[in-house]
PDB file of N, CA and C in Angstrom:
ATOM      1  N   UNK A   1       9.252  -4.357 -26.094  1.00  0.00           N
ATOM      2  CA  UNK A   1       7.841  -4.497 -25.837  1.00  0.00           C
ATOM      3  C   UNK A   1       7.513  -4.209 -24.371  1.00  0.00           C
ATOM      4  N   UNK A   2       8.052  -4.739 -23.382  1.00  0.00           N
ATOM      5  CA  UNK A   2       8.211  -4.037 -22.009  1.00  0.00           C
ATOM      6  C   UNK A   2       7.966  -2.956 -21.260  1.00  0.00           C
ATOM      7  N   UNK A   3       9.222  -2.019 -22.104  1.00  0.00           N
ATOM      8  CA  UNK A   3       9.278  -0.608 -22.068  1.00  0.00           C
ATOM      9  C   UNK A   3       7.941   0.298 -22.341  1.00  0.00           C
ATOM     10  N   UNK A   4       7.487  -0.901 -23.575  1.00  0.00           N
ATOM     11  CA  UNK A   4       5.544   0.008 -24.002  1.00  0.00           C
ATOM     12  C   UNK A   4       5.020  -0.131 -23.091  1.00  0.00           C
ATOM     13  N   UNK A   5       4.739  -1.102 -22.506  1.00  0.00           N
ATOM     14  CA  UNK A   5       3.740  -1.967 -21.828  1.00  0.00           C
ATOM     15  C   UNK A   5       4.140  -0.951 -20.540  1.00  0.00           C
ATOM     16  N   UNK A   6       5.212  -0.304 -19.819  1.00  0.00           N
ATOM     17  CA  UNK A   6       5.377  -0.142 -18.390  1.00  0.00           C
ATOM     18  C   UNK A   6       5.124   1.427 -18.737  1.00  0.00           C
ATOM     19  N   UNK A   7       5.089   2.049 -20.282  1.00  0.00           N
ATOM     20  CA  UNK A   7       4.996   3.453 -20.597  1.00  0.00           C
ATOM     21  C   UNK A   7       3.197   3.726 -20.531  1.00  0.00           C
ATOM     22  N   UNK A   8       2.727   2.672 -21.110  1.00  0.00           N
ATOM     23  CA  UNK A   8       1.598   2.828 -21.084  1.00  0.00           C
ATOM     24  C   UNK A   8       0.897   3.058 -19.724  1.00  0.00           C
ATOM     25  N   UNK A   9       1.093   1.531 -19.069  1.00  0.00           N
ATOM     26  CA  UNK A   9       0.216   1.495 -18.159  1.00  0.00           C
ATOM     27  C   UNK A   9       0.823   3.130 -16.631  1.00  0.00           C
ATOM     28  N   UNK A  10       1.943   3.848 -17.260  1.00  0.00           N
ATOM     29  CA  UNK A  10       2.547   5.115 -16.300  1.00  0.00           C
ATOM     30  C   UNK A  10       1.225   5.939 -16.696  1.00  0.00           C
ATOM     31  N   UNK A  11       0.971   5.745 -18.297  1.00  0.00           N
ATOM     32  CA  UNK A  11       0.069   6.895 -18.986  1.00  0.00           C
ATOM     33  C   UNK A  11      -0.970   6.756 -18.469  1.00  0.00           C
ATOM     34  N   UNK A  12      -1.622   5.468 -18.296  1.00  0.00           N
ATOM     35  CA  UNK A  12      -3.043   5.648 -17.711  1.00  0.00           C
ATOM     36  C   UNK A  12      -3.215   5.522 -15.945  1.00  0.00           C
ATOM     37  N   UNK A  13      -2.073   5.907 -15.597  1.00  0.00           N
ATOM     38  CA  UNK A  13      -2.112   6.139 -14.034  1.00  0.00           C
ATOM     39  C   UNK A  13      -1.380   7.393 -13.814  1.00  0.00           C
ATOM     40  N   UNK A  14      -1.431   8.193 -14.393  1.00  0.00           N
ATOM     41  CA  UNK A  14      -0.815   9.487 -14.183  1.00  0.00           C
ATOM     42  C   UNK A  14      -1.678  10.677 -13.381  1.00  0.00           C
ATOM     43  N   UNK A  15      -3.204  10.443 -12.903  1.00  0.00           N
ATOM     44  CA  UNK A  15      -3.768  11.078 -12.498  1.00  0.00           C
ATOM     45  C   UNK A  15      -4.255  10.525 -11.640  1.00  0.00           C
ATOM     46  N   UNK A  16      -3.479   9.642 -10.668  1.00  0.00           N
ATOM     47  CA  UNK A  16      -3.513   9.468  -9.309  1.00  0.00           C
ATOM     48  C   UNK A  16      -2.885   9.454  -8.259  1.00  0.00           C
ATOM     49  N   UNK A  17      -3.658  10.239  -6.875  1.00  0.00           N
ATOM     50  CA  UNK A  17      -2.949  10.779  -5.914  1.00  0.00           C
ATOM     51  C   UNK A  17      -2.470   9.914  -5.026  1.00  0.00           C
ATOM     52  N   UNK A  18      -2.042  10.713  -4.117  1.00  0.00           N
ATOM     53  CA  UNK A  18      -0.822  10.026  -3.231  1.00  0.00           C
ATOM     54  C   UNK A  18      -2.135   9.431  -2.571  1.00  0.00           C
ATOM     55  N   UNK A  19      -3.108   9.775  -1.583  1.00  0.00           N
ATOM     56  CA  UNK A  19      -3.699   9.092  -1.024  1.00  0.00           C
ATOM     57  C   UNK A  19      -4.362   7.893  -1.556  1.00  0.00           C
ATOM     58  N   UNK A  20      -4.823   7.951  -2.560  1.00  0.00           N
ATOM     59  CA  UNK A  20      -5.271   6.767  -3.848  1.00  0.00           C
ATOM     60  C   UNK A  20      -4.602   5.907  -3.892  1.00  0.00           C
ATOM     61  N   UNK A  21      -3.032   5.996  -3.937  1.00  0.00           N
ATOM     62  CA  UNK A  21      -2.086   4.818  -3.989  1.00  0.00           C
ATOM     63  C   UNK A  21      -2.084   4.492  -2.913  1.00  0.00           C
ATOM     64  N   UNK A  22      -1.911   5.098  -1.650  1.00  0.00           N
ATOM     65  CA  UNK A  22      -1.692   4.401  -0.121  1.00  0.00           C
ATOM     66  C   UNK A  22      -2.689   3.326   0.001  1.00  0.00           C
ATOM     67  N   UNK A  23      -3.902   3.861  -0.720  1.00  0.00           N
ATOM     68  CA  UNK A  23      -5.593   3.144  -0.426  1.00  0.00           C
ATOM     69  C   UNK A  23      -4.959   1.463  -1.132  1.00  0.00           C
ATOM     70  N   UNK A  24      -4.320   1.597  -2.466  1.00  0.00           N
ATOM     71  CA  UNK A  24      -4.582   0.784  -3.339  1.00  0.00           C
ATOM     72  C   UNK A  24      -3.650  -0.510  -2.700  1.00  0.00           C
ATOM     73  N   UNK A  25      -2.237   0.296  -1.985  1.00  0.00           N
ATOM     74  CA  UNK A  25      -0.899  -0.161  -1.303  1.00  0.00           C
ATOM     75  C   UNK A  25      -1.373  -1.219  -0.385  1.00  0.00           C
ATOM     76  N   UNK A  26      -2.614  -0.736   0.756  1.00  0.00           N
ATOM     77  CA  UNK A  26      -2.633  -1.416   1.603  1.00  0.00           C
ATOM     78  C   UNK A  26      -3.784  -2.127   1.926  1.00  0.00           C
ATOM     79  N   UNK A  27      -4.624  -1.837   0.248  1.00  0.00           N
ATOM     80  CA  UNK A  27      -5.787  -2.930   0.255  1.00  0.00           C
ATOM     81  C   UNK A  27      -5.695  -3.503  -0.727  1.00  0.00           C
ATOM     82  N   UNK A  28      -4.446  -3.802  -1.265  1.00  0.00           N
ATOM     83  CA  UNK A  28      -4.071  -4.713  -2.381  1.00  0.00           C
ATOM     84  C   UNK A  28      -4.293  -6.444  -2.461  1.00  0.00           C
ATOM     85  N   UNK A  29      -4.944  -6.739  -1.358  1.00  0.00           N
ATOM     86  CA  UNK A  29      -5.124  -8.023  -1.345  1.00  0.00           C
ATOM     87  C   UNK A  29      -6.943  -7.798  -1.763  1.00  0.00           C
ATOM     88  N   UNK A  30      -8.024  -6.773  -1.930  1.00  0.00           N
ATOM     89  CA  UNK A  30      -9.446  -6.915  -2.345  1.00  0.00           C
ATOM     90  C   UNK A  30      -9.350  -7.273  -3.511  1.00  0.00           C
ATOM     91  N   UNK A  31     -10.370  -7.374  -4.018  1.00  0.00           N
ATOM     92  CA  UNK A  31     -10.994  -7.897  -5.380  1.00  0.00           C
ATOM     93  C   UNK A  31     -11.291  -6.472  -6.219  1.00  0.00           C
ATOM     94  N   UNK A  32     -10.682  -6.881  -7.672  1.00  0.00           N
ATOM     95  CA  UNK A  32     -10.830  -5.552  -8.393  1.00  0.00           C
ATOM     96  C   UNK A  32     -12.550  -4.589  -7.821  1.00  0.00           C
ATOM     97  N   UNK A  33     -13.394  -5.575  -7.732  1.00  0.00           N
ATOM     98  CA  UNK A  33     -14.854  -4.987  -7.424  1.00  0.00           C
ATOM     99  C   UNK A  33     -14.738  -4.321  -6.359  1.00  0.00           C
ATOM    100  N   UNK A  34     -14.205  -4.522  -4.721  1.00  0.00           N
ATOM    101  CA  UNK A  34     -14.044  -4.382  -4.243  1.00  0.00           C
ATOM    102  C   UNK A  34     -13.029  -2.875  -4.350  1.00  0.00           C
ATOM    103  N   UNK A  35     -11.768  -2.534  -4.782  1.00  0.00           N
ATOM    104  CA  UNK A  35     -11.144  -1.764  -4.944  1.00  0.00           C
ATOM    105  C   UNK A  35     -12.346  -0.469  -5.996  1.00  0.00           C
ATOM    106  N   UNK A  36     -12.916  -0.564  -7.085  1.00  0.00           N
ATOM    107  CA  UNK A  36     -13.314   0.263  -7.548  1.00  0.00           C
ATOM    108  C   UNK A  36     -15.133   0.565  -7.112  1.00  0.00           C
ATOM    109  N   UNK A  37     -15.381   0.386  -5.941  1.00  0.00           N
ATOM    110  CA  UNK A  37     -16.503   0.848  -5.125  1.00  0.00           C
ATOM    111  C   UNK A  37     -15.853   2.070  -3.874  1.00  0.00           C
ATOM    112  N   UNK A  38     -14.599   1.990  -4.058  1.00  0.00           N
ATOM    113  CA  UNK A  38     -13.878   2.972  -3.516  1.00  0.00           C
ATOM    114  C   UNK A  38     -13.128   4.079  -4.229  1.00  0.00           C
ATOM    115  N   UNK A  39     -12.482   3.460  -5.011  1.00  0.00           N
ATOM    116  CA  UNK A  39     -11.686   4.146  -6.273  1.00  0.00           C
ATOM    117  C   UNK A  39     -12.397   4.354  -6.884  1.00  0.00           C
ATOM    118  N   UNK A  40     -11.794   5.788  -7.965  1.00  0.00           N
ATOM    119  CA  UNK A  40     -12.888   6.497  -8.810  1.00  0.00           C
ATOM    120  C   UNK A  40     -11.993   6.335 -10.196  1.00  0.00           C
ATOM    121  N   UNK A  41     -11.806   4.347 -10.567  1.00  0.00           N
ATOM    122  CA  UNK A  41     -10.949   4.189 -12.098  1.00  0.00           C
ATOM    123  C   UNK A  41     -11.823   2.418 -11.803  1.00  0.00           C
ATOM    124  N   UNK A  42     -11.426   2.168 -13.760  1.00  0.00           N
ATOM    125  CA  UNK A  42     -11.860   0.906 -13.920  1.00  0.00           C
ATOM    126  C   UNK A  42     -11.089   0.234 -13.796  1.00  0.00           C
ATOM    127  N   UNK A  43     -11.119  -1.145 -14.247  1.00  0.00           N
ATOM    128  CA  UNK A  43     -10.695  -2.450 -13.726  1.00  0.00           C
ATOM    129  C   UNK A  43      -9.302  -2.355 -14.675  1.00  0.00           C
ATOM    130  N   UNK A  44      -9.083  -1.492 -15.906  1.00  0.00           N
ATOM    131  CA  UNK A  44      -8.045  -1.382 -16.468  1.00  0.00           C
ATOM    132  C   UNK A  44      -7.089  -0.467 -15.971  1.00  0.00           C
ATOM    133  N   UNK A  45      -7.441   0.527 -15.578  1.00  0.00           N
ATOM    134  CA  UNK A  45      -6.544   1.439 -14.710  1.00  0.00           C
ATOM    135  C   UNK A  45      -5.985   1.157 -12.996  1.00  0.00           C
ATOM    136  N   UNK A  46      -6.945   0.452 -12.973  1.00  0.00           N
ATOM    137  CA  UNK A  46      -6.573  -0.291 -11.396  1.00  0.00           C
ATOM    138  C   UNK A  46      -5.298  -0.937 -11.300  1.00  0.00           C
ATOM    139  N   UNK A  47      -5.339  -2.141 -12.684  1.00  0.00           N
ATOM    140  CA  UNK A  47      -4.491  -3.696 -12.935  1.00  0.00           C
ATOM    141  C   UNK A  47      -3.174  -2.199 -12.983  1.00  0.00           C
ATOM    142  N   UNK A  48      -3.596  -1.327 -14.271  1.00  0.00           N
ATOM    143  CA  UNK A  48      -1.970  -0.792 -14.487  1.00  0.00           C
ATOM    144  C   UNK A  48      -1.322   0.156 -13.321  1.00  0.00           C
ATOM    145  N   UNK A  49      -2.237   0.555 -12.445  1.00  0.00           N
ATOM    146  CA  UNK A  49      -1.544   0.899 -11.049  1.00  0.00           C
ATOM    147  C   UNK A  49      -0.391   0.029 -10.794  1.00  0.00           C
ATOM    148  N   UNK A  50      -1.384  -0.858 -10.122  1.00  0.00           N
ATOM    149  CA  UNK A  50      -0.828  -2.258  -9.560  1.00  0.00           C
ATOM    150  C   UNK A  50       0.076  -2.461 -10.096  1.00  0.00           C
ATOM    151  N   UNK A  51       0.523  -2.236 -11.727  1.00  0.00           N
ATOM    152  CA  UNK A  51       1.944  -2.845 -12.337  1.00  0.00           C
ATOM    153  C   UNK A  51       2.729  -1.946 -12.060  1.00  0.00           C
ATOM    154  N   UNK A  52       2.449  -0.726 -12.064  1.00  0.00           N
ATOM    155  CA  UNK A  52       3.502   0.439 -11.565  1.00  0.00           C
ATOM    156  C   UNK A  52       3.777   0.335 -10.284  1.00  0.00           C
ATOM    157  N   UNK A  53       3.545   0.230  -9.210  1.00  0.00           N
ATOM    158  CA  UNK A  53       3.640  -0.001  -8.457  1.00  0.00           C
ATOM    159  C   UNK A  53       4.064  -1.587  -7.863  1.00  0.00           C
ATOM    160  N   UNK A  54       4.390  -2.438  -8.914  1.00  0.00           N
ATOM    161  CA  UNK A  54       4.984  -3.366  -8.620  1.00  0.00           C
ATOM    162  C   UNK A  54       4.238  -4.480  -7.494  1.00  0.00           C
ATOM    163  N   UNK A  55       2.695  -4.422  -7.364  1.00  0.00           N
ATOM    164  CA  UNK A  55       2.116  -5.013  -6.260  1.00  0.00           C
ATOM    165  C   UNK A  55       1.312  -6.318  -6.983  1.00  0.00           C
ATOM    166  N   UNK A  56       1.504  -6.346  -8.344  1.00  0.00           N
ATOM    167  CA  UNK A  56       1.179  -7.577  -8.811  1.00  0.00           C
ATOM    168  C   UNK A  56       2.381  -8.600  -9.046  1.00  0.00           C
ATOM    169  N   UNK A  57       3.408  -8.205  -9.339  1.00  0.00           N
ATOM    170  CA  UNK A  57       4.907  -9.127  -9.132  1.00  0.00           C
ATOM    171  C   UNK A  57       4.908  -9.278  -7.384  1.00  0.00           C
ATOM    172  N   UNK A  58       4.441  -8.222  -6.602  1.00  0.00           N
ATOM    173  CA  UNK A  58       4.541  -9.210  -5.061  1.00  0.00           C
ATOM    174  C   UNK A  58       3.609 -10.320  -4.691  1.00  0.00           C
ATOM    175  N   UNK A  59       2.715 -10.015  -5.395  1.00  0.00           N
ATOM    176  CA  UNK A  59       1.048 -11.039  -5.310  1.00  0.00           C
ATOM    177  C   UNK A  59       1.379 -12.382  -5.552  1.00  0.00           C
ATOM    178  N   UNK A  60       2.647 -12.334  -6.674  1.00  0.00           N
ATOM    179  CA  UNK A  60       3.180 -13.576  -7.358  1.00  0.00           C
ATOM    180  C   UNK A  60       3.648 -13.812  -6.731  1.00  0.00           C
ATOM    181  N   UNK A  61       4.986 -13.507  -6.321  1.00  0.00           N
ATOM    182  CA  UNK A  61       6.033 -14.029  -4.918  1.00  0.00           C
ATOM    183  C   UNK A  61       5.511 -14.193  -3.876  1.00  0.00           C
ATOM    184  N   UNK A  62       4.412 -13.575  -3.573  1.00  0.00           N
ATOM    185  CA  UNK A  62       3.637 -14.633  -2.090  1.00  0.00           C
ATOM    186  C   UNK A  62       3.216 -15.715  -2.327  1.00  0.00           C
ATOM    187  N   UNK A  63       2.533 -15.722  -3.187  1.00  0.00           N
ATOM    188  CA  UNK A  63       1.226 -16.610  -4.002  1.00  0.00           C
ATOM    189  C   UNK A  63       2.735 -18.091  -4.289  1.00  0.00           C
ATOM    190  N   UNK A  64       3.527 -17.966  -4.459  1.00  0.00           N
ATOM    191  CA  UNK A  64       4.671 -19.029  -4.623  1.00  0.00           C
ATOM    192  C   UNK A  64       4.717 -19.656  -3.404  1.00  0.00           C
ATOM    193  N   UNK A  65       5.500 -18.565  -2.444  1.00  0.00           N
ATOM    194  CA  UNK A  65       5.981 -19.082  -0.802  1.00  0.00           C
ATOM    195  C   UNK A  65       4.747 -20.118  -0.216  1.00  0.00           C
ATOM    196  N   UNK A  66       3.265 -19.806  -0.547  1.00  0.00           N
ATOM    197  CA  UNK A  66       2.413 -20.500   0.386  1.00  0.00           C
ATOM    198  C   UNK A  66       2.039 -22.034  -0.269  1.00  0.00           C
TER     199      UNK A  66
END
């Protein structure tokens, strides 16, 4: 079930650029609203960035430490 879940959310982020991810990389702490008044994807394609990119498992491991 995993494997779907990490195939999928590749599928609906497959048409974004390198600069798009840097944007998403290093303003990953805004609010989905916030991120898509810049970005040109919805609140579902945003989250599955974020899982590809592994910046919602870091959100967690901070969100622990404090």
């Amino acid at each position: 079930m995993k494997r779907h879940k990490i195939a999928l959310a590749v599928e609906l982020t497959a048409q974004w650029s390198v600069e798009q991810d840097c944007y998403l990389i290093e303003h990953a702490t805004q609010t989905i609203a916030q991120l898509q008044q810049v970005l040109p994807f919805d609140e579902e394609q945003i989250n599955a960035r974020k899982q590809v990119l592994g910046l919602i498992k870091r959100q967690r491991a901070l969100q622990r430490l404090r």
